[in-house]
N, C-alpha and C. Protein backbone atom coordinates (compact mmCIF):
# COMPACT_ATOMS: atom_id res chain seq x y z
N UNK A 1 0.84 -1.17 0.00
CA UNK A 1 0.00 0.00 0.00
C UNK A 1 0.89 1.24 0.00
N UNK A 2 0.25 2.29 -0.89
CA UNK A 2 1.44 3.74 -1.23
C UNK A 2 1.44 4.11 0.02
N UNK A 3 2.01 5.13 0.39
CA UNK A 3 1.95 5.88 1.63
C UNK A 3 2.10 7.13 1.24
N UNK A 4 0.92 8.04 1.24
CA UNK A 4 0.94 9.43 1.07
C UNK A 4 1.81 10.44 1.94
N UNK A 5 1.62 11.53 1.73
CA UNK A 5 2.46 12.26 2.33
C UNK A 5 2.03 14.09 2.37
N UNK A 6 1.60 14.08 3.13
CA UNK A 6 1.11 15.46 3.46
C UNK A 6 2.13 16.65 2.89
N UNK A 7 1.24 17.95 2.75
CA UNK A 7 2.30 18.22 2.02
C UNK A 7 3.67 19.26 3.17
N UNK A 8 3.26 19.27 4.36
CA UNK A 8 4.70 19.22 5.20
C UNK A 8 5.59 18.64 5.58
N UNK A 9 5.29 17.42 5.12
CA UNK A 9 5.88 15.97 5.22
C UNK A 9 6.70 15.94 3.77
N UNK A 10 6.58 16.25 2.98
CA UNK A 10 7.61 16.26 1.67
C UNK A 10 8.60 17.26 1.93
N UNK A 11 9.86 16.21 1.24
CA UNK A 11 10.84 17.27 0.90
C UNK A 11 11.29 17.98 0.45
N UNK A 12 11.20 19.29 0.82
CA UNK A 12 11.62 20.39 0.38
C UNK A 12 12.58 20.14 -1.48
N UNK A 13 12.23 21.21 -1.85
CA UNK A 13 13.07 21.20 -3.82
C UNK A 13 13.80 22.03 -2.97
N UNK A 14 15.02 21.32 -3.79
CA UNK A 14 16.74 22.29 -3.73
C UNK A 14 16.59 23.43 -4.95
N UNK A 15 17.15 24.49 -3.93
CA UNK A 15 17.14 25.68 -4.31
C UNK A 15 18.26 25.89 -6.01
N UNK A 16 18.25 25.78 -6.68
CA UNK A 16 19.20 26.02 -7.83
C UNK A 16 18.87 27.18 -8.57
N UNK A 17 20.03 27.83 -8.79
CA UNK A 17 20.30 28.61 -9.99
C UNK A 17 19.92 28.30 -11.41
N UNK A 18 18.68 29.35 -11.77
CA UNK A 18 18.17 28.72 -13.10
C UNK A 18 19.74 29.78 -14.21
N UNK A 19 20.60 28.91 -14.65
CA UNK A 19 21.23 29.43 -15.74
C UNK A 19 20.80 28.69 -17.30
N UNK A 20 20.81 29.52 -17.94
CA UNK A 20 20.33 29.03 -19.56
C UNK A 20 21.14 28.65 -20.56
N UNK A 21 21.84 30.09 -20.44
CA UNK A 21 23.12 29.65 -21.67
C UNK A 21 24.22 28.71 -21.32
N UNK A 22 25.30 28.12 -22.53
CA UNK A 22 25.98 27.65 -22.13
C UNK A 22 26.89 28.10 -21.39
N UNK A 23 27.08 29.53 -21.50
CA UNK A 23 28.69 29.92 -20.78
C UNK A 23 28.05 30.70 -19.84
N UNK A 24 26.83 30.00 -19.03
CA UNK A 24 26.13 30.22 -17.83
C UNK A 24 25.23 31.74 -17.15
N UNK A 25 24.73 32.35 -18.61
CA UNK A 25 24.16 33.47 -18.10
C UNK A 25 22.94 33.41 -17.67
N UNK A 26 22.57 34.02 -16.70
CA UNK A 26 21.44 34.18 -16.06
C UNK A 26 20.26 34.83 -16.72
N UNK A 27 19.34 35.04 -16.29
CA UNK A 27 18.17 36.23 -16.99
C UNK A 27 16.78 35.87 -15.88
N UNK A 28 15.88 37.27 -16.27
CA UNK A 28 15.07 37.47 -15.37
C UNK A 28 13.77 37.25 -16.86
N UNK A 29 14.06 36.60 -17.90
CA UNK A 29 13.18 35.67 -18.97
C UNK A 29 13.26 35.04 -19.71
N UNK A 30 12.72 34.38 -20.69
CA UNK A 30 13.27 33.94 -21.91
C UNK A 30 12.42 33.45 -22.77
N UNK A 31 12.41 33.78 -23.81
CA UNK A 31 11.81 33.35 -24.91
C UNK A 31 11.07 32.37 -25.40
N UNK A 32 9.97 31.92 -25.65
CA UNK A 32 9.84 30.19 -25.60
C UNK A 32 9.91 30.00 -27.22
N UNK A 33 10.19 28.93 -27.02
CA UNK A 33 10.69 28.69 -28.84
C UNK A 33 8.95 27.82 -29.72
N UNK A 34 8.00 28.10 -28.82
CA UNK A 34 6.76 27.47 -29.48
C UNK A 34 5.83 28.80 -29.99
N UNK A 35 6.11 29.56 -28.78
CA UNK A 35 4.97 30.62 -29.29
C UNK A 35 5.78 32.39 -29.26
N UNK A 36 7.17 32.11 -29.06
CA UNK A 36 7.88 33.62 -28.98
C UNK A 36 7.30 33.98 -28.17
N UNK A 37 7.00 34.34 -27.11
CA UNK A 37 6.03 35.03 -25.93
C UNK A 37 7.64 34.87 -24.88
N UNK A 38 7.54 36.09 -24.31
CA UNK A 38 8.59 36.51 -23.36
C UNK A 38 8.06 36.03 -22.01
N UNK A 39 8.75 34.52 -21.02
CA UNK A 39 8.48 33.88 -19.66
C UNK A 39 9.26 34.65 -19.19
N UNK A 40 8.14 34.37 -18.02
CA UNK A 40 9.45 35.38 -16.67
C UNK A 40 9.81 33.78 -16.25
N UNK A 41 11.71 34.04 -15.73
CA UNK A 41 11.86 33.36 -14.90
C UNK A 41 10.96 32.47 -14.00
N UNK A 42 10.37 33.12 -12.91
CA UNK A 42 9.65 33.04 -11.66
C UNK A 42 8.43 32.56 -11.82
N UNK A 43 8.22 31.01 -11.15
CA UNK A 43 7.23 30.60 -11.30
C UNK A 43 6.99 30.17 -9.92
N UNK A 44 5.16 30.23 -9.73
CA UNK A 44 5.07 29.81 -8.21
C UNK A 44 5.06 27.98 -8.87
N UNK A 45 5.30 27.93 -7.20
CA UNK A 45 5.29 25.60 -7.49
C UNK A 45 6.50 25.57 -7.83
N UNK A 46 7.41 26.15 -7.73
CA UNK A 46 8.35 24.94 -8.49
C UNK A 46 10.01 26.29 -8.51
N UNK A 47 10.77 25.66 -8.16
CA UNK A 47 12.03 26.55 -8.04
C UNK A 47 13.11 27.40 -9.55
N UNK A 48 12.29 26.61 -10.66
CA UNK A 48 12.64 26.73 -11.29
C UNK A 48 12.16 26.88 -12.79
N UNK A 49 11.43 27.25 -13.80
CA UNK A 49 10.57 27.23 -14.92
C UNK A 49 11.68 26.37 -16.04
N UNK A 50 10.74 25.09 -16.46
CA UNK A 50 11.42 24.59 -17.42
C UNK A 50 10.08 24.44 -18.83
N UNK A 51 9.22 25.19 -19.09
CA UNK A 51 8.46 25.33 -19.82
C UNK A 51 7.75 26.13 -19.70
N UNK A 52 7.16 26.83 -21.04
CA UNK A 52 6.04 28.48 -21.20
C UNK A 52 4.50 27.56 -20.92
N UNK A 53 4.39 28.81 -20.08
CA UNK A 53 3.15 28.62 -18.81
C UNK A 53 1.66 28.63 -20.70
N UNK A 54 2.35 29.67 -21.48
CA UNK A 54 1.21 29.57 -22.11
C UNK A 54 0.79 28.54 -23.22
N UNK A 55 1.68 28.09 -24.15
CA UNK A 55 1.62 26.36 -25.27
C UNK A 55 2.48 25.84 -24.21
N UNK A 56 2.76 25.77 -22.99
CA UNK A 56 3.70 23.83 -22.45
C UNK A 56 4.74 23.75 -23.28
N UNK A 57 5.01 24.26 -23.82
CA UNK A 57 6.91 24.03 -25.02
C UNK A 57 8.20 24.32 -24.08
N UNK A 58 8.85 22.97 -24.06
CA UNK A 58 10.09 23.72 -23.57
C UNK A 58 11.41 23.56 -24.51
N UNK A 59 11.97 24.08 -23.97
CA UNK A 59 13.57 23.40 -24.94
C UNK A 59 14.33 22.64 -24.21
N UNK A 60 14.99 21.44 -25.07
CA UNK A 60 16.03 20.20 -24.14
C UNK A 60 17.22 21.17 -23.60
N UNK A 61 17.21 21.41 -22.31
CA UNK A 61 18.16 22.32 -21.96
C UNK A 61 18.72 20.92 -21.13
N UNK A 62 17.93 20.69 -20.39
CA UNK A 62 18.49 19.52 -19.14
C UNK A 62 18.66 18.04 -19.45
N UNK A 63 19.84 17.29 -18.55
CA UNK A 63 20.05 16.36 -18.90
C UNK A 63 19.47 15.08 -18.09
N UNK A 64 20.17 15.05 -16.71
CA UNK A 64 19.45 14.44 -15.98
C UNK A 64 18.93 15.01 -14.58
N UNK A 65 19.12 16.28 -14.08
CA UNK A 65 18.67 16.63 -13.06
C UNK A 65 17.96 17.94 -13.65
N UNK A 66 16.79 17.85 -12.74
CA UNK A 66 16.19 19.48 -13.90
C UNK A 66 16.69 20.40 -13.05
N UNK A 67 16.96 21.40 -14.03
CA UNK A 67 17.89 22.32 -13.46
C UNK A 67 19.39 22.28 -14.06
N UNK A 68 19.88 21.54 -14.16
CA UNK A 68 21.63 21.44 -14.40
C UNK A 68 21.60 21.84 -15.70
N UNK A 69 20.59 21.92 -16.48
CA UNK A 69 21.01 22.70 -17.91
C UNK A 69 22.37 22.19 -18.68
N UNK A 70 22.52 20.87 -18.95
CA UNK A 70 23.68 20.30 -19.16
C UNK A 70 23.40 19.26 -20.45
N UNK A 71 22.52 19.72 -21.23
CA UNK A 71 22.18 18.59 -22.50
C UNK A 71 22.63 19.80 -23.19
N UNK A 72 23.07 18.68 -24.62
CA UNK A 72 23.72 19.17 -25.57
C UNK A 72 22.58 19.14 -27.29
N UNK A 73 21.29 18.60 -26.67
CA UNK A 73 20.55 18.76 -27.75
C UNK A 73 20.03 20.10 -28.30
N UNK A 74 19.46 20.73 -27.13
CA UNK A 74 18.63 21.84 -27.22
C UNK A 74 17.77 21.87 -28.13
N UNK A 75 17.00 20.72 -28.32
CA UNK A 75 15.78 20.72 -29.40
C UNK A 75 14.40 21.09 -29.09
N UNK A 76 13.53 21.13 -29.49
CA UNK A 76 11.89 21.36 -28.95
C UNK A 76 11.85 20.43 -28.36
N UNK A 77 10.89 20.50 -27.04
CA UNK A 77 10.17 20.03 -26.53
C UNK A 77 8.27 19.90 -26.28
N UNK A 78 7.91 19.28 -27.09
CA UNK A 78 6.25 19.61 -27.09
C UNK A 78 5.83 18.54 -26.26
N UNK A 79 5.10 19.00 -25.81
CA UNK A 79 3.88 18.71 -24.47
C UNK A 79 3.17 17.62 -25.19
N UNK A 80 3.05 16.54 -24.55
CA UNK A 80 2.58 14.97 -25.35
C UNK A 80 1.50 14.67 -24.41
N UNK A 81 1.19 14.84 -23.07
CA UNK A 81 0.15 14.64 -22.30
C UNK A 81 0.36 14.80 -20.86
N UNK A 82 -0.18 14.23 -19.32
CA UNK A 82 0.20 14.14 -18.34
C UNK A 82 -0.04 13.20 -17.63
N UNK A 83 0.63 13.48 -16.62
CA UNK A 83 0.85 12.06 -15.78
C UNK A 83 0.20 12.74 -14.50
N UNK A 84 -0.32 11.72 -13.44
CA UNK A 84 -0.75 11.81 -12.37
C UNK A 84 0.29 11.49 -11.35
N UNK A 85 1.04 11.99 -10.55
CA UNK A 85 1.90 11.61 -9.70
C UNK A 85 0.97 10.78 -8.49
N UNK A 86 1.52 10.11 -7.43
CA UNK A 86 1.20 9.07 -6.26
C UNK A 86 -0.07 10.43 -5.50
N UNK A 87 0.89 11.36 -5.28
CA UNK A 87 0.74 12.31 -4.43
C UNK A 87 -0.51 13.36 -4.82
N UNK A 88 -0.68 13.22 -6.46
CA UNK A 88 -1.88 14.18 -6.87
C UNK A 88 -1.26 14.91 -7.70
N UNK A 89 0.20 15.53 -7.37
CA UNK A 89 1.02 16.44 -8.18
C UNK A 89 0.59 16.05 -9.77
N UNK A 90 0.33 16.82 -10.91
CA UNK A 90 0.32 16.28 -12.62
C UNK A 90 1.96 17.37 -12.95
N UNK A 91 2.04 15.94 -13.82
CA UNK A 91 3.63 16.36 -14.53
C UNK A 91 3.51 16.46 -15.89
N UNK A 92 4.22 16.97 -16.76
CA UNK A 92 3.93 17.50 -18.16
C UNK A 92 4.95 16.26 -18.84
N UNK A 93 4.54 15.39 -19.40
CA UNK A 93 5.18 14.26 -20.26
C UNK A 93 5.84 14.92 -21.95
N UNK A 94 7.04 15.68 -21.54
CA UNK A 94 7.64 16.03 -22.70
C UNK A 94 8.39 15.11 -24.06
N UNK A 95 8.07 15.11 -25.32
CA UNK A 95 8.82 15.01 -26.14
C UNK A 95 9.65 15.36 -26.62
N UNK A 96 11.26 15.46 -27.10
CA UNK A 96 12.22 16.40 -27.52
C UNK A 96 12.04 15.75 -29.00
N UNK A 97 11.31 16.84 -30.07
CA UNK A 97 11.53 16.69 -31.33
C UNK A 97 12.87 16.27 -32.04
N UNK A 98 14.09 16.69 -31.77
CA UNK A 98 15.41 16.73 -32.17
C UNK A 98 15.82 14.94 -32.10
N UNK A 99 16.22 15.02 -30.69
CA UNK A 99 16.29 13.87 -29.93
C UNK A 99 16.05 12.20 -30.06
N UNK A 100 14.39 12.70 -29.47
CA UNK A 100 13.21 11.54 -29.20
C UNK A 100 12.93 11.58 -27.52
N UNK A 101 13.69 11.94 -26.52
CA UNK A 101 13.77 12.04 -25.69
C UNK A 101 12.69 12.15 -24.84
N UNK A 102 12.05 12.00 -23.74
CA UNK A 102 10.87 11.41 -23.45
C UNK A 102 11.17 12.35 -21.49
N UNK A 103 11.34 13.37 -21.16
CA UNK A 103 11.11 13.64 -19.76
C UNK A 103 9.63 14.64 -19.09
N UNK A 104 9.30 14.24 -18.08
CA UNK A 104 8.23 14.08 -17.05
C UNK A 104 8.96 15.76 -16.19
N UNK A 105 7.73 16.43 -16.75
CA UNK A 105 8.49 17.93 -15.75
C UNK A 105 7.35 18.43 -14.71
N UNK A 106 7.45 18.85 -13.65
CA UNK A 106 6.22 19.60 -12.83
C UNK A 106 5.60 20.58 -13.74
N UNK A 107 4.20 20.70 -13.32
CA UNK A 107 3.05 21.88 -13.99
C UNK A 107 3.45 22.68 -12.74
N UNK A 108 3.20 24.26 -13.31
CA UNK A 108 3.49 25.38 -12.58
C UNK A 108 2.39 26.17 -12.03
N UNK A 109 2.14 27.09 -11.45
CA UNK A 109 1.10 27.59 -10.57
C UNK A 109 0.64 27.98 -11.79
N UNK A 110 1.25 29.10 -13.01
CA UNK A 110 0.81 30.01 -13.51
C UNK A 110 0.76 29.48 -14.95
N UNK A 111 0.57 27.84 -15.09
CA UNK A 111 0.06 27.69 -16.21
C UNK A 111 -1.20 27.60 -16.84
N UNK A 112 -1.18 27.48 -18.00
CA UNK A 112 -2.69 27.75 -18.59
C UNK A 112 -3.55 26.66 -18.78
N UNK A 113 -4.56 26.89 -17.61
CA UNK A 113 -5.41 25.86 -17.56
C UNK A 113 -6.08 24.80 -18.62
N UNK A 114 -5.97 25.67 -19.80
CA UNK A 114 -6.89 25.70 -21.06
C UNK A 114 -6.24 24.08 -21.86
N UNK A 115 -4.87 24.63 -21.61
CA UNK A 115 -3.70 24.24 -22.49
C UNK A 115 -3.56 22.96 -21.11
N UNK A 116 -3.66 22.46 -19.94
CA UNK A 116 -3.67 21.32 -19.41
C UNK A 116 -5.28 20.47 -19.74
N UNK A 117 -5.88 21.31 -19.68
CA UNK A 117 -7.37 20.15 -19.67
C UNK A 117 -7.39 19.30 -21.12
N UNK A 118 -6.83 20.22 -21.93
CA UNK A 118 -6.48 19.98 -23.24
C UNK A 118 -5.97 18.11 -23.62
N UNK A 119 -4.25 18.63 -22.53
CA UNK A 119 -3.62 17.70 -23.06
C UNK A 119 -4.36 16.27 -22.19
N UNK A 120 -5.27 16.77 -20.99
CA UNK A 120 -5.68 16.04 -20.09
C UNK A 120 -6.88 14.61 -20.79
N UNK A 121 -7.62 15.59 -21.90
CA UNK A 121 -8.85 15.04 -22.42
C UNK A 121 -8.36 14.70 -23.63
N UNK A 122 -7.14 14.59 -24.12
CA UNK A 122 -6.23 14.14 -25.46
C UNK A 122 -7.31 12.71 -26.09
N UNK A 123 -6.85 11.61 -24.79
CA UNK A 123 -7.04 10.33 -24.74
C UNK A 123 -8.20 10.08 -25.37
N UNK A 124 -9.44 10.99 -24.80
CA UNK A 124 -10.74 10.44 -25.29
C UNK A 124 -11.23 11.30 -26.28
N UNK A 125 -10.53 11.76 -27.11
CA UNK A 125 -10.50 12.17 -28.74
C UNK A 125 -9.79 11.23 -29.74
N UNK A 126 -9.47 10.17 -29.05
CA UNK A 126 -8.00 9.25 -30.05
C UNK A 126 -9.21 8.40 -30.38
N UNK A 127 -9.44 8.26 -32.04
CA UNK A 127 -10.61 7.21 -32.28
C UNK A 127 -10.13 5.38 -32.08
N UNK A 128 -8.63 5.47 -31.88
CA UNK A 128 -8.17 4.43 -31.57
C UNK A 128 -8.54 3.73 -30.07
N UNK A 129 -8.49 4.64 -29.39
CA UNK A 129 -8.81 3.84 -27.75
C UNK A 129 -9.96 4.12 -27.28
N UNK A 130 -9.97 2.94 -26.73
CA UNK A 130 -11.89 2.56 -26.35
C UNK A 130 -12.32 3.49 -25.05
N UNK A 131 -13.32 4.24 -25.30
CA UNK A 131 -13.50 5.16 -24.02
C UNK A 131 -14.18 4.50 -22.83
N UNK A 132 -14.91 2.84 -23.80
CA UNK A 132 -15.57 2.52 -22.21
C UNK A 132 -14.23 2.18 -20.91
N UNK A 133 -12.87 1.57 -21.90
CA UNK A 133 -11.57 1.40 -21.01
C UNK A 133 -11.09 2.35 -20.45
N UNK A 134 -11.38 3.44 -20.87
CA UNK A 134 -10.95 4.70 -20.45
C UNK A 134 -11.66 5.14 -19.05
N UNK A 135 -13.17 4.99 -19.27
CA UNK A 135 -14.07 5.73 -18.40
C UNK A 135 -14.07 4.54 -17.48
N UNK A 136 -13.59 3.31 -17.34
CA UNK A 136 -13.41 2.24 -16.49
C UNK A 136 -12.05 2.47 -15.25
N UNK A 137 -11.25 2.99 -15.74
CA UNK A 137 -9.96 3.58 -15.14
C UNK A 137 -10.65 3.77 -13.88
């Protein structure tokens, strides 16, 4: 049986330095490469923004810890659907176009609802999968 965990009972996210470029510059935004729309840094939920709050697009910046900004692809990343964490938390199931690359990132306070219910109700638009299996879940 899982064992939940309240949310004072979880451990704290390590504080990191969001740097972007390679030769480690900082910024207070950046660009998203899906819709050009200028992100602020600063997102509530989460210590660090690794995708635009408004299309879910990020770029392969990271390799294996989010945050370390240490991949050498830097390709698109489009938003493929979400996952339900143990805890309730939903995570954004990224694709890296370039790649193929396949990583699971936190949703942010200040993303767009529109653009999660979206990727949420994907499933039962696919004329391939059976919705009574679906609505059985």
């Amino acid at each position: 049986m899982a064992r939940r965990h309240t949310r004072s009972q979880r451990r704290p996210q390590r504080r990191k330095d969001p740097w972007h470029g390679r030769s480690g510059e900082g910024g207070e935004s950046f660009r998203c490469v899906g819709c050009a729309l200028a992100v602020p840094m600063a997102a509530p939920g989460t210590a660090h923004r690794n995708h635009c709050p408004h299309c879910l697009t990020s770029l392969h910046v990271d390799r294996r810890v989010p945050g370390d900004r240490a991949s050498d692809c830097r390709g698109r990343m489009t938003a493929l659907g979400l996952s339900v964490r143990a805890d309730g938390e939903w995570s954004l199931i990224h694709h890296c176009v370039a790649c193929g690359e396949l990583s699971a990132n936190r949703i942010a306070g200040d993303d767009n609802a529109l653009a999660l219910v979206r990727l949420a109700v994907r499933p039962l638009s696919d004329p391939t999968m059976p919705v009574r299996a679906l609505l059985a879940l």
